[in-house]
PDB file of N, CA and C in Angstrom:
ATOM      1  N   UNK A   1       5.369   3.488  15.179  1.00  0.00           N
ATOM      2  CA  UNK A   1       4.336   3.872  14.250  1.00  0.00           C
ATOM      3  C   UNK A   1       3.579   2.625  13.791  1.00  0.00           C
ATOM      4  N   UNK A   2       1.904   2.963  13.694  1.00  0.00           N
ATOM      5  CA  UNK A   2       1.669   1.560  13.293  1.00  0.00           C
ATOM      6  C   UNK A   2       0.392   2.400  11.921  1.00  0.00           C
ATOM      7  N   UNK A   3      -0.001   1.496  10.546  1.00  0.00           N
ATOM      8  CA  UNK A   3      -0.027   1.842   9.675  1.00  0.00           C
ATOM      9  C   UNK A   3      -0.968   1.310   9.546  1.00  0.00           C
ATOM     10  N   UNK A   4      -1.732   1.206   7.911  1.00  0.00           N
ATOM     11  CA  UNK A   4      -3.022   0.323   7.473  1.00  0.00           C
ATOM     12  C   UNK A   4      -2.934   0.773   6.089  1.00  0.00           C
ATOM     13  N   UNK A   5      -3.867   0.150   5.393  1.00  0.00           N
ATOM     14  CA  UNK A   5      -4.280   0.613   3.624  1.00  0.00           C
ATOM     15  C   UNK A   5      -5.393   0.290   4.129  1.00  0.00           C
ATOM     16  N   UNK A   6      -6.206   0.785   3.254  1.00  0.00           N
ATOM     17  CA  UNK A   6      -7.767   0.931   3.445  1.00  0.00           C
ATOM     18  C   UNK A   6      -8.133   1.312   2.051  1.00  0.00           C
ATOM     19  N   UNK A   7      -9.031   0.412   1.217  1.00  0.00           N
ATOM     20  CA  UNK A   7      -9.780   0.869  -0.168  1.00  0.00           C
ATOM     21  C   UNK A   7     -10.793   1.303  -0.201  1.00  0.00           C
ATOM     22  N   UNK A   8     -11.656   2.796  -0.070  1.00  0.00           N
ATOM     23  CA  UNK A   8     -12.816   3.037   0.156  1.00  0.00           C
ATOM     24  C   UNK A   8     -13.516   2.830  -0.537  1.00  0.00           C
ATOM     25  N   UNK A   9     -14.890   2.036  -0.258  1.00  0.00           N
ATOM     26  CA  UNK A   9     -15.662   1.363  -0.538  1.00  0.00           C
ATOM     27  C   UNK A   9     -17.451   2.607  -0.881  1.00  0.00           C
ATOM     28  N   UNK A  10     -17.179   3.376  -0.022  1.00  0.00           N
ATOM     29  CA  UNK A  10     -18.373   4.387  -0.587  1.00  0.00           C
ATOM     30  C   UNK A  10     -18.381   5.003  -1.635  1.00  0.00           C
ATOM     31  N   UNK A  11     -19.531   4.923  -2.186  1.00  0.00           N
ATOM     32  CA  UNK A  11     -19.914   5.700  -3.643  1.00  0.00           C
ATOM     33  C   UNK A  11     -19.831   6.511  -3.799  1.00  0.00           C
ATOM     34  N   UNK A  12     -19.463   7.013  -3.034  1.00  0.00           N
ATOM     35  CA  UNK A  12     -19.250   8.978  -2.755  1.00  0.00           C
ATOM     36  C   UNK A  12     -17.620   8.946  -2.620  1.00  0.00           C
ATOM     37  N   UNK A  13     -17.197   8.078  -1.923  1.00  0.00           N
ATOM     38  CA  UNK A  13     -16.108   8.349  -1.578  1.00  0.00           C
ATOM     39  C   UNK A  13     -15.975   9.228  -0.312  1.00  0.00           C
ATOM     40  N   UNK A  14     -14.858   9.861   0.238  1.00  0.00           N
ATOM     41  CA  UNK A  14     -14.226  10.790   1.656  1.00  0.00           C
ATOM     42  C   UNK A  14     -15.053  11.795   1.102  1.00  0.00           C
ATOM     43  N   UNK A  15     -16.253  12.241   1.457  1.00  0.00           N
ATOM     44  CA  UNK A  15     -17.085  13.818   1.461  1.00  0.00           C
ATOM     45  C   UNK A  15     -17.057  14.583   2.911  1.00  0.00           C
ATOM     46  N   UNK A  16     -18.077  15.140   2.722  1.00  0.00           N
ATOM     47  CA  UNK A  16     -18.023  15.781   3.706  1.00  0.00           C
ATOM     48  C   UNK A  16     -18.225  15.392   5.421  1.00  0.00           C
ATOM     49  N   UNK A  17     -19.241  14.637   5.446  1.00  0.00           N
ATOM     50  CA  UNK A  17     -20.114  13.860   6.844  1.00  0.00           C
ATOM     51  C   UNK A  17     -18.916  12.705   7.584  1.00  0.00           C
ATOM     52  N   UNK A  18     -18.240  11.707   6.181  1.00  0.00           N
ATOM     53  CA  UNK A  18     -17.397  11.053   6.429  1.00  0.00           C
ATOM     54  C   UNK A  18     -16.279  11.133   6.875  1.00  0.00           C
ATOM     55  N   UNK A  19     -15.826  12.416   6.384  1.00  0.00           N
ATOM     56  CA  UNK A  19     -14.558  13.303   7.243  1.00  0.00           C
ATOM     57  C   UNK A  19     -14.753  14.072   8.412  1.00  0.00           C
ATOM     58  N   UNK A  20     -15.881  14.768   8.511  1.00  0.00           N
ATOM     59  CA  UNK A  20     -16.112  15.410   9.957  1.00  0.00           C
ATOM     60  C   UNK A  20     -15.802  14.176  11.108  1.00  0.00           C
ATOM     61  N   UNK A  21     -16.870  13.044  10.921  1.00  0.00           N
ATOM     62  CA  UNK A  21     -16.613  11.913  11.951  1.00  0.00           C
ATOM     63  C   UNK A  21     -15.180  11.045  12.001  1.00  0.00           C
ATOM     64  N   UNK A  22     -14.400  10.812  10.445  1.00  0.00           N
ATOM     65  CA  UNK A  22     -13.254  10.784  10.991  1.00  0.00           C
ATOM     66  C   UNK A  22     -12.636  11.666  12.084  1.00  0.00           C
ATOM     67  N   UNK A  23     -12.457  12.734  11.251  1.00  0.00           N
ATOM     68  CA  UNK A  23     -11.420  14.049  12.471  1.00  0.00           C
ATOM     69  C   UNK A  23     -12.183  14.113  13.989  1.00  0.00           C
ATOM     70  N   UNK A  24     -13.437  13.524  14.154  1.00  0.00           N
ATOM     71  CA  UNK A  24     -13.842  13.586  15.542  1.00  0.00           C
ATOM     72  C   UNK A  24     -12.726  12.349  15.910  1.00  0.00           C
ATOM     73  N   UNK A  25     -13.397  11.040  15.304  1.00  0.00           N
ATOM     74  CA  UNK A  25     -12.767   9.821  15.981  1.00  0.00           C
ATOM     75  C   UNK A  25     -11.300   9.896  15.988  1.00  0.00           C
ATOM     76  N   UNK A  26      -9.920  10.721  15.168  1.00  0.00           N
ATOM     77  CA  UNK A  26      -8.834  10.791  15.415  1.00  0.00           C
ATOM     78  C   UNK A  26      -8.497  12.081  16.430  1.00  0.00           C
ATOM     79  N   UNK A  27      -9.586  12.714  16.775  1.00  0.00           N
ATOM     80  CA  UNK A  27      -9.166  13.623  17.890  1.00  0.00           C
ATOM     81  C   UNK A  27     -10.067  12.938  18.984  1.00  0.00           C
ATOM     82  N   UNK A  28     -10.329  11.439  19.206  1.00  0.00           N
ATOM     83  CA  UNK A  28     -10.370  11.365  20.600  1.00  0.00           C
ATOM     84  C   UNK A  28      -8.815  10.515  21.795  1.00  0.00           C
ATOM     85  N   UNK A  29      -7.609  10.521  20.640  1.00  0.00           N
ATOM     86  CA  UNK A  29      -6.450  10.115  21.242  1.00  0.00           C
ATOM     87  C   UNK A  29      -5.343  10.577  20.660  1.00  0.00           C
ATOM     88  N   UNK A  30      -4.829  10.580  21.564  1.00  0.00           N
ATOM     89  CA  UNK A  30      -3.401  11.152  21.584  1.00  0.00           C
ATOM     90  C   UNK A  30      -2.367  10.918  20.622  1.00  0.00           C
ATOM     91  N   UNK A  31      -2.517  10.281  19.805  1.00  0.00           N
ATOM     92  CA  UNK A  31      -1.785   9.756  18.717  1.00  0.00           C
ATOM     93  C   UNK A  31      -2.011  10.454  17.794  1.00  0.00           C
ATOM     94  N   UNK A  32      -1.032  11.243  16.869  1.00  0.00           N
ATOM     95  CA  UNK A  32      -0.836  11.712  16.034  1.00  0.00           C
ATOM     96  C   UNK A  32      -1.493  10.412  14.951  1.00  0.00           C
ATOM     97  N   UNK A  33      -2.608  11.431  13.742  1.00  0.00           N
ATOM     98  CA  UNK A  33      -3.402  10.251  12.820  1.00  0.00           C
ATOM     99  C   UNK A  33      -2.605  10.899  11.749  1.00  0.00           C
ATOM    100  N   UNK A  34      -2.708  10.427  10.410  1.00  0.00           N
ATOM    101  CA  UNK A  34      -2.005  11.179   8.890  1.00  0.00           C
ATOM    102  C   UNK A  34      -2.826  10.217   8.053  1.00  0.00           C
ATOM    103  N   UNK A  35      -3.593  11.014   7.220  1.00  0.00           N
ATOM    104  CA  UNK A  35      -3.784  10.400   6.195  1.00  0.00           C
ATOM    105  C   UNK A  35      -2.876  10.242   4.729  1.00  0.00           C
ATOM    106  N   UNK A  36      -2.889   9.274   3.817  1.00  0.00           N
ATOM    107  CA  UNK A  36      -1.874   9.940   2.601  1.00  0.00           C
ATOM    108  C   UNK A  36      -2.308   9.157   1.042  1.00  0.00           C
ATOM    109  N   UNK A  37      -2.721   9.687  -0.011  1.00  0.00           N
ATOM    110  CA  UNK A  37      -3.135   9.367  -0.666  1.00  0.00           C
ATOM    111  C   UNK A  37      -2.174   9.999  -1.820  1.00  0.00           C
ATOM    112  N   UNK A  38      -1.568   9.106  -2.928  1.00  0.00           N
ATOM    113  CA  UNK A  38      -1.068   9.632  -4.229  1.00  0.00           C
ATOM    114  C   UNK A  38       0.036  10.757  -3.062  1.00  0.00           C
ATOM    115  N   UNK A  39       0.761  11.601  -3.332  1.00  0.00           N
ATOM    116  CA  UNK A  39       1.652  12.766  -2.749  1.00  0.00           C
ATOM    117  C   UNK A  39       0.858  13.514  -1.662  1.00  0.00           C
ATOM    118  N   UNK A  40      -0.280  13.053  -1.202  1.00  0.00           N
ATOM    119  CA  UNK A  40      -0.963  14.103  -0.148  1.00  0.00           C
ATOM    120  C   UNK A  40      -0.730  13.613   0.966  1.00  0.00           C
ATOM    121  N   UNK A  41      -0.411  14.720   2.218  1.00  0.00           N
ATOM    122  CA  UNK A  41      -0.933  13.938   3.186  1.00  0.00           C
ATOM    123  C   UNK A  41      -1.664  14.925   4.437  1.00  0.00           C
ATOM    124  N   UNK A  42      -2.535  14.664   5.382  1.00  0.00           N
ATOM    125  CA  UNK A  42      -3.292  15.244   5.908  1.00  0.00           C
ATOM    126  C   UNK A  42      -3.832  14.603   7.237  1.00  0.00           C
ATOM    127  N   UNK A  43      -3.414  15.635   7.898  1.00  0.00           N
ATOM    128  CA  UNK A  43      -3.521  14.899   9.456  1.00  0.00           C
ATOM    129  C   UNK A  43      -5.048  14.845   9.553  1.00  0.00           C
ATOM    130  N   UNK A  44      -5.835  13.916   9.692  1.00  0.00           N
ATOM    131  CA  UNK A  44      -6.881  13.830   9.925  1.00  0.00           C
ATOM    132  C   UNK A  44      -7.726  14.190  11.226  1.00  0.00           C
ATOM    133  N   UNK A  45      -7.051  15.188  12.160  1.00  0.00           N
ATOM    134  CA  UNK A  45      -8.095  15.666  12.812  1.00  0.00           C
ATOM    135  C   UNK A  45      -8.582  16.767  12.294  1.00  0.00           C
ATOM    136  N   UNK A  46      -7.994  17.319  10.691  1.00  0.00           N
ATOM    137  CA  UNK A  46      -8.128  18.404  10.050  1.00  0.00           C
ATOM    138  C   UNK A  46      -9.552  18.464   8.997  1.00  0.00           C
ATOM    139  N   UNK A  47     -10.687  18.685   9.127  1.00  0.00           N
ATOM    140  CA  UNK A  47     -11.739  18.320   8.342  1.00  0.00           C
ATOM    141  C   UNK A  47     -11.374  18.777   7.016  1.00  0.00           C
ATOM    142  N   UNK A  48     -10.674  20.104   6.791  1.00  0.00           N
ATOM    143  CA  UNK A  48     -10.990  20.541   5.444  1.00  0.00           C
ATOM    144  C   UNK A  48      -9.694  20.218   4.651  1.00  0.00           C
ATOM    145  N   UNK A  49      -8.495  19.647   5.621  1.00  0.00           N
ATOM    146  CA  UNK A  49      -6.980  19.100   4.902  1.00  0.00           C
ATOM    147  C   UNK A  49      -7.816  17.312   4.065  1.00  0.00           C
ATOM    148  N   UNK A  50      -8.628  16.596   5.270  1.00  0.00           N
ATOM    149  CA  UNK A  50      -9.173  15.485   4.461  1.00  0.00           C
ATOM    150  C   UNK A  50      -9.973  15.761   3.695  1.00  0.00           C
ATOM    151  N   UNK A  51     -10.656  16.596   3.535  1.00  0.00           N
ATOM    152  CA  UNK A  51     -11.706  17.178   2.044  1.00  0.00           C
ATOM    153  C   UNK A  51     -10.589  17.546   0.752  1.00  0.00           C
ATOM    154  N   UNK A  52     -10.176  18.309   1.139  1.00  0.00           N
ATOM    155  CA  UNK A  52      -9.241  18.673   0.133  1.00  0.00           C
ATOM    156  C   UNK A  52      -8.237  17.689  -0.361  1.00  0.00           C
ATOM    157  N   UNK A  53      -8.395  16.149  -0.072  1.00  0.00           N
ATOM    158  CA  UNK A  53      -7.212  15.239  -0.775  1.00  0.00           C
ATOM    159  C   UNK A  53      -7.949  14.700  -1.985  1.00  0.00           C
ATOM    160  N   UNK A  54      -9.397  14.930  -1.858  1.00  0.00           N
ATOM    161  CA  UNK A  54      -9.914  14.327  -3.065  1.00  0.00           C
ATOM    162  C   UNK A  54     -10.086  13.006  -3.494  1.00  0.00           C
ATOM    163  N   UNK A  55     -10.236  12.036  -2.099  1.00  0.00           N
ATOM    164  CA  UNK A  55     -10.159  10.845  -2.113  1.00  0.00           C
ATOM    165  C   UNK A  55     -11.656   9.874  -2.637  1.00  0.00           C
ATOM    166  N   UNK A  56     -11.795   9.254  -3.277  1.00  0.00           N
ATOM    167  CA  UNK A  56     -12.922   8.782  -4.299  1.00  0.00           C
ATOM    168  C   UNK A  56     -13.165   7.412  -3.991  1.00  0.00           C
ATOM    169  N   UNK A  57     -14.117   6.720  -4.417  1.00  0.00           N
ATOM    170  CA  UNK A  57     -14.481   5.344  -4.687  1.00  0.00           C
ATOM    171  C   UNK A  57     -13.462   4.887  -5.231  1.00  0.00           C
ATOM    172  N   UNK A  58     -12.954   3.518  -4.490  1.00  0.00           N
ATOM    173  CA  UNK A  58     -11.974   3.055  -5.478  1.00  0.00           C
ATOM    174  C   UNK A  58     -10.853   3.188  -4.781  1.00  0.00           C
ATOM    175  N   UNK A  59     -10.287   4.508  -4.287  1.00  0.00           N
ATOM    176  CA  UNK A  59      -8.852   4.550  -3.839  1.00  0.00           C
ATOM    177  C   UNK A  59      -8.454   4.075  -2.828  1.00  0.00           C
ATOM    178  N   UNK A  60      -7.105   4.236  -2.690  1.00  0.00           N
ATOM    179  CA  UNK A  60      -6.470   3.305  -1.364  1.00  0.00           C
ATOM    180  C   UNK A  60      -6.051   4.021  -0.819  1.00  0.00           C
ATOM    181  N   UNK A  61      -6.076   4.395   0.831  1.00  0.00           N
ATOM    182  CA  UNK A  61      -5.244   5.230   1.412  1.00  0.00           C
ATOM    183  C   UNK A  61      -4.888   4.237   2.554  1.00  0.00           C
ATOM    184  N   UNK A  62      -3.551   5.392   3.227  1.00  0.00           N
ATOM    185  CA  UNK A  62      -2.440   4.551   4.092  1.00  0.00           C
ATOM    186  C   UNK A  62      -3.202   5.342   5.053  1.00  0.00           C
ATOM    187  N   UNK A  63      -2.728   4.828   6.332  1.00  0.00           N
ATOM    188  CA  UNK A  63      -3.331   5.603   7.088  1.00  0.00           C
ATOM    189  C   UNK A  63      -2.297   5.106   8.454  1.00  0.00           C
ATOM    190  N   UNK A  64      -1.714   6.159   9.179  1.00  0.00           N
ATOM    191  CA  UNK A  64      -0.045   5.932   9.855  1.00  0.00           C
ATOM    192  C   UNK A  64      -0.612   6.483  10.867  1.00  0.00           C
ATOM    193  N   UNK A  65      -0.243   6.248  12.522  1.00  0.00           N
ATOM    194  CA  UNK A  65      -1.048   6.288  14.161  1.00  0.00           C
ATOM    195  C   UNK A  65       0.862   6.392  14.034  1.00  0.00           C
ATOM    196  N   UNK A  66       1.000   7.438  15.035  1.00  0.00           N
ATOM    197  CA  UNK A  66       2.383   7.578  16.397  1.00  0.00           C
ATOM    198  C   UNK A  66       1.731   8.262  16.972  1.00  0.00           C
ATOM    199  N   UNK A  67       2.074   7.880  18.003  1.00  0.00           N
ATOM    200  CA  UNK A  67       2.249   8.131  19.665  1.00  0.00           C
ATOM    201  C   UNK A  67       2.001   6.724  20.788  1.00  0.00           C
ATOM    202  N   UNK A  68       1.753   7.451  22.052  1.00  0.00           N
ATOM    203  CA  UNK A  68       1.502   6.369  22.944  1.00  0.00           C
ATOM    204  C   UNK A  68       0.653   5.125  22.931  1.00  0.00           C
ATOM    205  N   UNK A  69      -0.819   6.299  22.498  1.00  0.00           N
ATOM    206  CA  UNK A  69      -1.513   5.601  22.047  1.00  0.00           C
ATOM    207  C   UNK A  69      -2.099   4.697  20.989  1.00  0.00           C
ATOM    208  N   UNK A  70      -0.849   4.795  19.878  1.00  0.00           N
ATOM    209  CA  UNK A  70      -0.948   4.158  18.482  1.00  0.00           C
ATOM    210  C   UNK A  70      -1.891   3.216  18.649  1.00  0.00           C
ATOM    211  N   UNK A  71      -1.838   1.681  18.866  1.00  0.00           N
ATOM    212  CA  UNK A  71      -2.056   0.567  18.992  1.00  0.00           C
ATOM    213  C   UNK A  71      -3.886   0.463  19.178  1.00  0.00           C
ATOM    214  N   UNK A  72      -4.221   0.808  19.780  1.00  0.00           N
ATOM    215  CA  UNK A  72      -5.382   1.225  20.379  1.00  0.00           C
ATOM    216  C   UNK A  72      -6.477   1.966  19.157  1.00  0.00           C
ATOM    217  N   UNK A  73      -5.382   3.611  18.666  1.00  0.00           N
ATOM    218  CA  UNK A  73      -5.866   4.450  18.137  1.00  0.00           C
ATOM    219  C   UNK A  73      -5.855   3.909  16.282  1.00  0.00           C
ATOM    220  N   UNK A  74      -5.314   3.222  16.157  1.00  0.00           N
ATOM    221  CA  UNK A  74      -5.263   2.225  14.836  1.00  0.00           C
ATOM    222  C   UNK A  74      -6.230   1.505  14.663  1.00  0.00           C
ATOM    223  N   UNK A  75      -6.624   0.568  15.672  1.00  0.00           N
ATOM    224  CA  UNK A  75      -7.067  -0.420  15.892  1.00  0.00           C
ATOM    225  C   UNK A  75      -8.750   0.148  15.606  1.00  0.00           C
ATOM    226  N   UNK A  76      -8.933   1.580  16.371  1.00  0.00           N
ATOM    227  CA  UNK A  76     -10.039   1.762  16.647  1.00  0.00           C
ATOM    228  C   UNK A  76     -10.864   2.931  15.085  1.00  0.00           C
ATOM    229  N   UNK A  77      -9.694   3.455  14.489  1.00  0.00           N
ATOM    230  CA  UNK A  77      -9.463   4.428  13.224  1.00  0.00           C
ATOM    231  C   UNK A  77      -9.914   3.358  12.249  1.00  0.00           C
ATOM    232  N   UNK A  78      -9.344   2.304  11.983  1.00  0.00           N
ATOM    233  CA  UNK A  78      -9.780   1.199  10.927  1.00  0.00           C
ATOM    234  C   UNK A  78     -10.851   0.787  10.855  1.00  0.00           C
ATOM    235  N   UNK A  79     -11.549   0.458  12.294  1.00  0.00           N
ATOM    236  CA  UNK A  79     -12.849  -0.208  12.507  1.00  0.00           C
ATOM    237  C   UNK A  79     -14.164   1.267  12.256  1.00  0.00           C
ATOM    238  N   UNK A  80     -13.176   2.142  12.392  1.00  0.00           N
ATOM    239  CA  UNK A  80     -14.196   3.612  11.775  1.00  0.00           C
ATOM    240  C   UNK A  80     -14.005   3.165  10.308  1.00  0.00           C
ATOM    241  N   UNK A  81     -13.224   3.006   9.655  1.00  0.00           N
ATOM    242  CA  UNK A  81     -13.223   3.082   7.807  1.00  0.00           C
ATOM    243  C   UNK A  81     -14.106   2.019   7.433  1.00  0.00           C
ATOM    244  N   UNK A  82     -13.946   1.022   8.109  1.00  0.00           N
ATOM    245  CA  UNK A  82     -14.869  -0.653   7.875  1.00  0.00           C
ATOM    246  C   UNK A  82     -16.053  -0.264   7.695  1.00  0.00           C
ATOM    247  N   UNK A  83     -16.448   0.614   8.885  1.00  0.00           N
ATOM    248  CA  UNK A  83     -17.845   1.057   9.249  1.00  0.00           C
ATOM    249  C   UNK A  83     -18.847   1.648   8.328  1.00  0.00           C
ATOM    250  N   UNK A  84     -18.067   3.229   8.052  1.00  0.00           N
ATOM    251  CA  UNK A  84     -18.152   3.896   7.441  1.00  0.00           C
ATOM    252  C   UNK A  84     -17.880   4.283   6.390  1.00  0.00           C
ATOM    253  N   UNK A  85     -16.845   3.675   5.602  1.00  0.00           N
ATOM    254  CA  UNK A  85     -16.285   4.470   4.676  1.00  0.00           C
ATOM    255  C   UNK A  85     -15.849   2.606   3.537  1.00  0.00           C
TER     256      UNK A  85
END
């Protein structure tokens, strides 16, 4: 399993546009994605499980890759949050 924290930096915070393109970019590999914020957690190829965590300006989320493709799918999930979020 390979992991990250990430402090989102948008003024909006995880809405709507920002989560659709996550759950695209964690459903293009094979690696199981999870998001987890405060007691939540939500596999992020799920658009309306990441809407529903309620994640804001300001917060920190973990963000945990297993499978084959972890390494890769981490690598490439983070450089989506940098981007975007």
């Amino acid at each position: 399993m390979t992991a990250f924290e990430y402090t989102i930096t948008d003024s909006i915070g995880i809405h709507a546009r920002p989560a659709g393109m996550l759950a695209k970019e964690a459903a293009k590999f094979k690696s199981k994605v999870f998001l987890h914020f405060g007691d939540k957690k939500a596999d992020a190829r799920r658009l309306i499980a990441i809407m529903g965590m309620g994640i804001k300006h300001g917060n920190t989320v973990r963000v945990e890759v297993e499978g084959e493709d972890e390494a890769e799918a981490a690598a490439q999930i983070e450089a989506f949050f940098k981007a975007n979020l």
